[in-house]
Protein backbone atom coordinates (compact mmCIF):
# COMPACT_ATOMS: atom_id res chain seq x y z
CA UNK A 1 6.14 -21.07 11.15
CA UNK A 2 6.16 -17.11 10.78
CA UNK A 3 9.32 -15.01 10.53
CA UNK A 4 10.90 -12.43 11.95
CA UNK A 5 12.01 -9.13 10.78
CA UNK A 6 15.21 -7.91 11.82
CA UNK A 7 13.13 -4.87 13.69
CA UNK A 8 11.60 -7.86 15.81
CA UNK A 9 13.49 -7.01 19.08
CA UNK A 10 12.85 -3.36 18.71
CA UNK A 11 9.11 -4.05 18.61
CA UNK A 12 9.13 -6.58 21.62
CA UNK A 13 11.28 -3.80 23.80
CA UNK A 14 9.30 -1.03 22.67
CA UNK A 15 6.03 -2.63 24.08
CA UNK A 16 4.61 -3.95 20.80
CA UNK A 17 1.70 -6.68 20.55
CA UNK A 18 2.77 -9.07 18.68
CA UNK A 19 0.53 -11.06 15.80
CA UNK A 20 0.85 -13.19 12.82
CA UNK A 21 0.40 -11.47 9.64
CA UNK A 22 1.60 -12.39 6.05
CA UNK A 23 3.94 -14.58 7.20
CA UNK A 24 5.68 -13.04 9.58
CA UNK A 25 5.68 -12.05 13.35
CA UNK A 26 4.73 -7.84 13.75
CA UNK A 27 3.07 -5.29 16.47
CA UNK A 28 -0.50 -4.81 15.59
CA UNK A 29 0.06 -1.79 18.23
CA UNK A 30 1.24 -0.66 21.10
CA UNK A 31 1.09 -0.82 24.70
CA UNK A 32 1.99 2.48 25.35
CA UNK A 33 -0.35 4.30 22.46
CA UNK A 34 -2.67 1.67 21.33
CA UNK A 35 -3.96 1.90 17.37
CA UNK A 36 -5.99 5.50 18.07
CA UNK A 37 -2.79 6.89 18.89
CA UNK A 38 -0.70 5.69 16.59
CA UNK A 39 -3.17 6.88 13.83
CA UNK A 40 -3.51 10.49 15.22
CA UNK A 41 0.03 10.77 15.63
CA UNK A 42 0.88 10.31 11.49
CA UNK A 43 -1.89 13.04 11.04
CA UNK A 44 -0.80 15.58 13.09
CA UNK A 45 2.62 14.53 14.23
CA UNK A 46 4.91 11.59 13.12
CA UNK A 47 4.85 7.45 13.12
CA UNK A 48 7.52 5.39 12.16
CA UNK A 49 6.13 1.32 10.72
CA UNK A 50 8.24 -1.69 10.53
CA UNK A 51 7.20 -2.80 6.78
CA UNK A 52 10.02 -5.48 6.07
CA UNK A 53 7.83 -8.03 5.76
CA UNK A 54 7.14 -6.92 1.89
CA UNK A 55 8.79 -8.49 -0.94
CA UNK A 56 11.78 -6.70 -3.05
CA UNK A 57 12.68 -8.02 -6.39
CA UNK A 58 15.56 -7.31 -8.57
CA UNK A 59 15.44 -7.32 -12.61
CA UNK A 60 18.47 -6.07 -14.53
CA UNK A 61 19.62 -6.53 -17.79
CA UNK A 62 19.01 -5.37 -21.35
CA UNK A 63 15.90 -7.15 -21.63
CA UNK A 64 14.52 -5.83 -17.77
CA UNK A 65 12.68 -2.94 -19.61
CA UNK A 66 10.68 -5.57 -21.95
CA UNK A 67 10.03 -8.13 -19.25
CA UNK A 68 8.31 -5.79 -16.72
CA UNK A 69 6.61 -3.71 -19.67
CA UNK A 70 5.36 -7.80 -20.76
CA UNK A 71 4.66 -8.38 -17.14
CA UNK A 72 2.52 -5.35 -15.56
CA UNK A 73 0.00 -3.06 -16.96
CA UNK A 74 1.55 0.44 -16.60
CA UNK A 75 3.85 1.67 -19.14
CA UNK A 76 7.74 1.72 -18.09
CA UNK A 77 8.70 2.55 -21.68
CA UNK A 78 9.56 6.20 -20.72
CA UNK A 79 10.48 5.85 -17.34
CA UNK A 80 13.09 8.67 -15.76
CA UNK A 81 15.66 6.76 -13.15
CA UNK A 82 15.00 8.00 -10.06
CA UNK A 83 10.41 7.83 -10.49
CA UNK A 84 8.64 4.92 -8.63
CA UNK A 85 5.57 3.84 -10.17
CA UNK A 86 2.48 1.92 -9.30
CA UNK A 87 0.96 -0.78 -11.49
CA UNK A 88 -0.93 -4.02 -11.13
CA UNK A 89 0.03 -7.24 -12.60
CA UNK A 90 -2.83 -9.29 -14.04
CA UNK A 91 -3.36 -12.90 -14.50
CA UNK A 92 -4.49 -13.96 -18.26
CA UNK A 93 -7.83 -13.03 -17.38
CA UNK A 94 -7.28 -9.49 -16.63
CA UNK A 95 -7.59 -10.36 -12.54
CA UNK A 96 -5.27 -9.02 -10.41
CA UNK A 97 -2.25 -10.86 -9.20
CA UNK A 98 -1.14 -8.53 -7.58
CA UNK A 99 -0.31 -4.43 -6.96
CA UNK A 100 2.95 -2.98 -6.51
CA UNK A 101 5.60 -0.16 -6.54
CA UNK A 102 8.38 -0.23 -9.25
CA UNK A 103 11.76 1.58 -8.71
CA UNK A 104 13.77 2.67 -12.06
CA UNK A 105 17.47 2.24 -10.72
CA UNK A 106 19.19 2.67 -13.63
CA UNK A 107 18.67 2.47 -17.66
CA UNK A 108 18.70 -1.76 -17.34
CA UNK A 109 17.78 -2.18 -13.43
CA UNK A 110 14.29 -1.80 -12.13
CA UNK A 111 13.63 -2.64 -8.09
CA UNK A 112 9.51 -4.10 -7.63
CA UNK A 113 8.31 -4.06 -4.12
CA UNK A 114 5.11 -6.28 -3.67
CA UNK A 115 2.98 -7.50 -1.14
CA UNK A 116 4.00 -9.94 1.71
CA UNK A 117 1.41 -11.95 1.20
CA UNK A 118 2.00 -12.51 -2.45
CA UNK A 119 5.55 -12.62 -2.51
CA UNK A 120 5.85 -16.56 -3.59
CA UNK A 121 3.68 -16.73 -5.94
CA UNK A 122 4.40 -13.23 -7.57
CA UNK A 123 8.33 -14.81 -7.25
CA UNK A 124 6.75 -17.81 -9.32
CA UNK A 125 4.78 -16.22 -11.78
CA UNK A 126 7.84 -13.37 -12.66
CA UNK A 127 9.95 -16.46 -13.02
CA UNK A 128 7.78 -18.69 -15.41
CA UNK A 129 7.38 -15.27 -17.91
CA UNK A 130 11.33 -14.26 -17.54
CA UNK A 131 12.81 -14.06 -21.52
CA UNK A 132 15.41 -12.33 -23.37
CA UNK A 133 18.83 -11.22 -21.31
CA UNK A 134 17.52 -10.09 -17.74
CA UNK A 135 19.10 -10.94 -14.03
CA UNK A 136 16.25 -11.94 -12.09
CA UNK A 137 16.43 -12.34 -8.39
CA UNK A 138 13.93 -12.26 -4.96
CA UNK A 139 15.99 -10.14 -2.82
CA UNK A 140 13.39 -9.60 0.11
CA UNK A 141 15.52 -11.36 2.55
CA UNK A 142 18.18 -8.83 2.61
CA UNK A 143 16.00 -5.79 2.85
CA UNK A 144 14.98 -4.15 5.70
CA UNK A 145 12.34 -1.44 5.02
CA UNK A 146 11.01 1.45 7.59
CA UNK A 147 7.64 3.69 6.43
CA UNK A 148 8.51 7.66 8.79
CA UNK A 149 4.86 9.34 7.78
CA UNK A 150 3.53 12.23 9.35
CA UNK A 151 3.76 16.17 8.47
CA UNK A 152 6.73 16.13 10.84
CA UNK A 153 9.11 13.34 8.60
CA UNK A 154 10.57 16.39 6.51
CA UNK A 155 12.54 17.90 9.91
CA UNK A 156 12.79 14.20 11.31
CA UNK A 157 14.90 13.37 8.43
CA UNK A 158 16.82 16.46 7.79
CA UNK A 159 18.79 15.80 11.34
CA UNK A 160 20.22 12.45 10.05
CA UNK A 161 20.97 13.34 6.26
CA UNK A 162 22.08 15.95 4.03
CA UNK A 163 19.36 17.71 2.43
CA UNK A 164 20.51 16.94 -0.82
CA UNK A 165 19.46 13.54 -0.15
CA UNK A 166 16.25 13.71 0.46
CA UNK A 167 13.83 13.28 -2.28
CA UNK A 168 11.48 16.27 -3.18
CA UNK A 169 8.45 14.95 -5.21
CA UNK A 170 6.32 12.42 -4.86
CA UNK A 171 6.72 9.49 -6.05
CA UNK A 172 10.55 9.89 -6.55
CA UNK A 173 13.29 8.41 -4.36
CA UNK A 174 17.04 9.03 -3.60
CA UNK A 175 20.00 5.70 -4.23
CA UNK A 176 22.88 5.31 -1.74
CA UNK A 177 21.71 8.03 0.41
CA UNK A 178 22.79 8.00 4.32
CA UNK A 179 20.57 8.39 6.91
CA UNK A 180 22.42 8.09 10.40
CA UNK A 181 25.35 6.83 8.97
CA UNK A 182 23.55 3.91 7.25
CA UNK A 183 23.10 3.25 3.47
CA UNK A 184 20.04 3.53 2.11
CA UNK A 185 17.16 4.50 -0.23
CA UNK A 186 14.93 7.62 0.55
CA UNK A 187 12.01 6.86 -1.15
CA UNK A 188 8.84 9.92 -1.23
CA UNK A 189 6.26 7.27 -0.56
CA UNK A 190 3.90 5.59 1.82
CA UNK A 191 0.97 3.77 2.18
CA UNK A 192 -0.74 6.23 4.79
CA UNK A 193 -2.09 9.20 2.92
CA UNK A 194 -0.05 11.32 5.04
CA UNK A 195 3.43 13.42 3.90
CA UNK A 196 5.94 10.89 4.55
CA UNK A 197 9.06 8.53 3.61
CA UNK A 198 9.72 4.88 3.22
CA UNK A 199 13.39 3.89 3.67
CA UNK A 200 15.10 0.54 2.52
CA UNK A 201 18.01 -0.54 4.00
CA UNK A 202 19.98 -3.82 4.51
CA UNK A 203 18.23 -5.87 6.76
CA UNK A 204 20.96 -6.21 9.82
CA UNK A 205 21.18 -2.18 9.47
CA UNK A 206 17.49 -1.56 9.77
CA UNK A 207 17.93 -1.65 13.85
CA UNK A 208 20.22 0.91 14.21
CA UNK A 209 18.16 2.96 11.43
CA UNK A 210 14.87 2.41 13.53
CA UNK A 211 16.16 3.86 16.94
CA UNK A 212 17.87 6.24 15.21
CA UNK A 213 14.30 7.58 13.59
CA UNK A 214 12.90 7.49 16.71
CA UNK A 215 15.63 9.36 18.68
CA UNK A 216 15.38 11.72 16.15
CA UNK A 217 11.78 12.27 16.39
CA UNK A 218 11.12 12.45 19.74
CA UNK A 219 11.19 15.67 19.87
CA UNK A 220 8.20 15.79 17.10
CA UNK A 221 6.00 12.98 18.81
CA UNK A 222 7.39 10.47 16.75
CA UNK A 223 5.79 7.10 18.13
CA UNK A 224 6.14 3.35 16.95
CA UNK A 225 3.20 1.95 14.79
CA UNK A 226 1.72 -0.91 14.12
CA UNK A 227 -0.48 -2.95 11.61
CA UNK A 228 -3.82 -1.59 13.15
CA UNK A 229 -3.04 1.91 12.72
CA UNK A 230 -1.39 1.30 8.92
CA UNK A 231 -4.76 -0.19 7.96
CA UNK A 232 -6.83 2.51 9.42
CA UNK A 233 -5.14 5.19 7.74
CA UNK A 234 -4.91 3.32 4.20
CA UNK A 235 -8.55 3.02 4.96
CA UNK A 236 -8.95 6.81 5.96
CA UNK A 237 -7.18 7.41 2.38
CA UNK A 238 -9.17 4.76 0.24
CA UNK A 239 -6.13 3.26 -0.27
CA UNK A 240 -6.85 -0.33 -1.75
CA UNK A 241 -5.33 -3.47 -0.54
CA UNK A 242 -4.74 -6.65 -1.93
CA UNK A 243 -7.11 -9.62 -1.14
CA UNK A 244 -9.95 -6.55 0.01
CA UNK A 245 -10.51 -4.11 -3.06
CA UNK A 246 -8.80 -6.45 -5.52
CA UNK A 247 -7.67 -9.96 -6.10
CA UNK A 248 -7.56 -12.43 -9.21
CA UNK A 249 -11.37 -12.29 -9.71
CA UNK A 250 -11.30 -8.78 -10.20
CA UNK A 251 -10.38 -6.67 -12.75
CA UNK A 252 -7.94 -3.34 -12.50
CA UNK A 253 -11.29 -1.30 -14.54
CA UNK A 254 -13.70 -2.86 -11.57
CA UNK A 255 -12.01 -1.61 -8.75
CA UNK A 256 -11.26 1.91 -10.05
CA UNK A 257 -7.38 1.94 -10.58
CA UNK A 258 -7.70 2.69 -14.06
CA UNK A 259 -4.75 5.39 -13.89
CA UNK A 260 -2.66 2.29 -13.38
CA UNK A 261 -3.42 0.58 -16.77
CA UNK A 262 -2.15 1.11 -19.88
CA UNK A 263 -4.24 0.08 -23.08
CA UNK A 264 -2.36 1.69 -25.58
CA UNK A 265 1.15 0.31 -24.59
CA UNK A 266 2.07 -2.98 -26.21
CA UNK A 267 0.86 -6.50 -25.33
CA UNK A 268 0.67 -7.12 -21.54
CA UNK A 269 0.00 -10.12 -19.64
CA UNK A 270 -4.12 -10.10 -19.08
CA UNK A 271 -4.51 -6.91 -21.65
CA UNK A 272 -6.26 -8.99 -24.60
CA UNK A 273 -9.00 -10.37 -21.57
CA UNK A 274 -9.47 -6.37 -20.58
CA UNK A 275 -9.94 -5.26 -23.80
CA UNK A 276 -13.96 -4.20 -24.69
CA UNK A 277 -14.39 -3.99 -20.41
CA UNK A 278 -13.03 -0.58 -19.85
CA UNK A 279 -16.46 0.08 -18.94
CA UNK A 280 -17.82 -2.61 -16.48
CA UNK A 281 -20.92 -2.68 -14.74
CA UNK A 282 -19.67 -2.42 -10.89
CA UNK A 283 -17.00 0.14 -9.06
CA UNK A 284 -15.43 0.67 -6.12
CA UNK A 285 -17.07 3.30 -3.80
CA UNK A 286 -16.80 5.29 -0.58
CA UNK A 287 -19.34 4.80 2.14
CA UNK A 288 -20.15 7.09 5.23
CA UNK A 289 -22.37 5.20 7.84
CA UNK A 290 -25.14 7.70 9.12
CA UNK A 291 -26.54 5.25 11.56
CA UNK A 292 -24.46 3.50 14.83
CA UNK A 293 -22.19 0.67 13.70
CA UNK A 294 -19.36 0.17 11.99
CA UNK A 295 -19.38 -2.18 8.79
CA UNK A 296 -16.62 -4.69 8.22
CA UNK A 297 -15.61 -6.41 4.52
CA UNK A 298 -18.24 -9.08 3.03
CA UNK A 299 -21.27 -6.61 4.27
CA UNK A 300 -24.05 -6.77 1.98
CA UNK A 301 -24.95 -3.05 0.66
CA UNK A 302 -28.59 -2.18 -0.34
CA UNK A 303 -30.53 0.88 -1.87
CA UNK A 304 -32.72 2.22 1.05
CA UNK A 305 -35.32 0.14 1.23
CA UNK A 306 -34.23 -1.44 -1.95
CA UNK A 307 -32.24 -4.58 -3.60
CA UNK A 308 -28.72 -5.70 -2.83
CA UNK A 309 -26.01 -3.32 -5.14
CA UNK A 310 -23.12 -5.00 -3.38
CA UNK A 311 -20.48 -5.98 -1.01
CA UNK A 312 -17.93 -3.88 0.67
CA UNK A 313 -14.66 -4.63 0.76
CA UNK A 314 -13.10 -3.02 3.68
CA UNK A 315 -14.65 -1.00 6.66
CA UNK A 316 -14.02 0.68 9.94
CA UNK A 317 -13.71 3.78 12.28
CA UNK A 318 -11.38 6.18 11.15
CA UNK A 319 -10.19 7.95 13.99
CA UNK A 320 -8.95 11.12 12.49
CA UNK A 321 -11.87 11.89 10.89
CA UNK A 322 -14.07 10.43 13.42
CA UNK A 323 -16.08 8.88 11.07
CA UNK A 324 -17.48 5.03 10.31
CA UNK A 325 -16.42 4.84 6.80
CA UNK A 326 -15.96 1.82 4.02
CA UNK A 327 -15.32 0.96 0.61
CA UNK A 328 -18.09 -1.44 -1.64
CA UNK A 329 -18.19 -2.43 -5.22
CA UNK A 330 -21.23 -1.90 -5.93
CA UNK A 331 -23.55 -1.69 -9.22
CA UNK A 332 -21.91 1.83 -10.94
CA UNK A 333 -25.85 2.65 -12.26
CA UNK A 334 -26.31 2.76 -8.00
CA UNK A 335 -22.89 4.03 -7.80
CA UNK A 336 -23.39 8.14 -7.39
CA UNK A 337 -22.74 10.26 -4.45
CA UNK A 338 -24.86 10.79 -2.35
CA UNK A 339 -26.82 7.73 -2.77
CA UNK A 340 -28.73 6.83 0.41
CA UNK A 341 -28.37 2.92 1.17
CA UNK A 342 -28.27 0.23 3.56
CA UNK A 343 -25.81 -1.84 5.36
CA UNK A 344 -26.59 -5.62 6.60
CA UNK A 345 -24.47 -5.47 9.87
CA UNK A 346 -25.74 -8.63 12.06
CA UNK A 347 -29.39 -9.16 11.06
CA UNK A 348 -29.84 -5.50 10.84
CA UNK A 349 -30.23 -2.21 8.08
CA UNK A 350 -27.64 0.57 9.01
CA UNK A 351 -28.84 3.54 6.98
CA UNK A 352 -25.29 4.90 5.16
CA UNK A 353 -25.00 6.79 1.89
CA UNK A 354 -22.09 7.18 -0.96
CA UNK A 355 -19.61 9.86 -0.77
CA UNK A 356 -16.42 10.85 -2.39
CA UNK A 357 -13.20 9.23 -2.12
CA UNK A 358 -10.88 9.71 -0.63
CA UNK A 359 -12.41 10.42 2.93
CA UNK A 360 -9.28 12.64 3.86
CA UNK A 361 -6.60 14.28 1.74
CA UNK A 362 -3.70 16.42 3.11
């Protein structure tokens, strides 16, 4: 039986359509706006996402720095409080388990936020490699977490918090800041490829945070999003996602997230089954459709008029950019842009070629 967030009521008031995913019970979109919308609005004005249904776990201890260094492949060894960081965690192999955000909260405590889907078995797996003196504890439950992207999030924000509070760089975030009288984290993230913020608050607080946001933003175009819009701008972005540009069959080098590996740190799980395939014979690339269609994941990819290269992974019509667009991993000798190829959508060829990624950047 699938969950509820605690923003479940908001969504159901506000007009949202309601589906299953990862668990849990969340608006794929909106009556009012509908996923076109929605996506438009975080380019040009402001969206606000309900994105409790991810996992938050808490290590602490004088050991925390070792275990998550052990567990993930990005180096924490240097880490300044206050810097979120992306890794992967790998299986023995060297496959990915899963990808996720890490949040330095103090010299022994580290926050990890990881992916709904994967939240009980990444729970299991942390568990079984837990050593030395660490506090270990799943504390998704009491977490409620709210994505405001959009250029307009800066001046959203600044009307419910004191300036101080509110994170500057990327990748950075702000403890026991208040946002409309209610205790939080500002964190300079998102998952949208737009300027924006993700906010984490206790779970029975996230309500009041939520209409807050959105009384705040009206005045901006601030609108209520939903899963089809999130996934069209990660998409718009190249933003990978678990179980689509990775999963445990393949590795962190094969899908291009290199920056998010660390050979030369110490032993990691999965590093001695990576080592010698820094170089492997596939990668993950961008694809523009120049014929009508729009390609899907699990599409085979071909050279024009030529053999199968690969499969993509993800795939769709980004509205922003108004363009039929996917990602493949495909053979890297076939791998350069501009490479004209062909897309097996339904018993036919739709001509496409390779371009760079990302297909939009602020």
């Amino acid at each position: 039986m699938e969950k509820k967030t605690s923003l479940y009521e908001c969504h159901v008031e506000a007009g949202g359509k309601i589906v299953p995913f990862a668990g849990y019970l969340l608006p794929v979109q909106y009556q009012e706006t509908g996923v076109i919308k929605e996506h438009l609005a975080v380019r040009n004005e402001a969206g606000l996402f309900d994105v409790s249904h991810m996992g938050e776990v808490l290590y602490e201890g004088k050991d925390a720095t070792a275990n998550i260094q052990k567990l993930l492949t990005n180096d924490f060894s240097k880490m300044p409080i206050g810097r979120v960081r992306y890794s992967l965690m790998c299986n023995d192999q060297g496959g990915v388990l899963d990808d996720l955000l890490v949040y330095k909260m103090g010299e022994e405590k580290y926050l990890l936020v990881v992916n709904a889907g994967n939240r009980e078995k990444d729970i299991q797996w942390m568990q079984e490699h837990l050593f030395g003196e660490v506090y270990f504890e799943d504390v998704s439950d009491s977490y409620g977490q709210i994505a405001l992207q959009g250029p307009a999030s800066r001046e959203i924000i600044e009307k419910l918090t004191e300036a101080a509070m509110i994170p500057e760089k990327y990748y950075t975030f702000t403890d026991n800041a208040v946002v409309a009288g209610v205790s939080c984290i500002i964190s300079r993230t998102g998952y949208t490829g737009s300027f924006g913020y993700e906010l984490y608050c206790s779970s029975e607080k996230a309500p009041e945070l939520w209409r807050a946001l959105l009384a705040a933003g009206e005045e901006f175009g601030l609108v209520p999003c939903g899963l089809g819009a999130r996934d069209t701008l990660r998409l718009e972005t190249a933003m990978p996602l678990y179980g689509h540009e990775m999963d445990e069959t393949i590795t962190p080098f094969e899908t291009g997230l290199n920056f998010g590996i660390k050979m030369g740190k110490d032993d990691f799980i999965g590093k001695s089954a990576l080592v010698g395939k820094e170089a492997p014979s596939v990668t993950r690339v961008g694809i523009e459709l120049t014929g009508r269609g729009i390609a899907r994941e699990h599409v085979e990819v071909y050279l024009k008029d030529g053999d199968k290269i690969g499969e993509t992974t993800s795939g769709t019509h980004c509205p922003f950019i108004e363009k039929a667009v996917a990602m493949a991993i495909v053979d890297k000798d076939h791998s350069a842009v501009g490479t004209e190829i062909e897309l097996a959508v339904r018993n036919r060829r739709i001509p496409a070629k390779i371009v760079k990624m990302p297909f939009y950047s602020v």
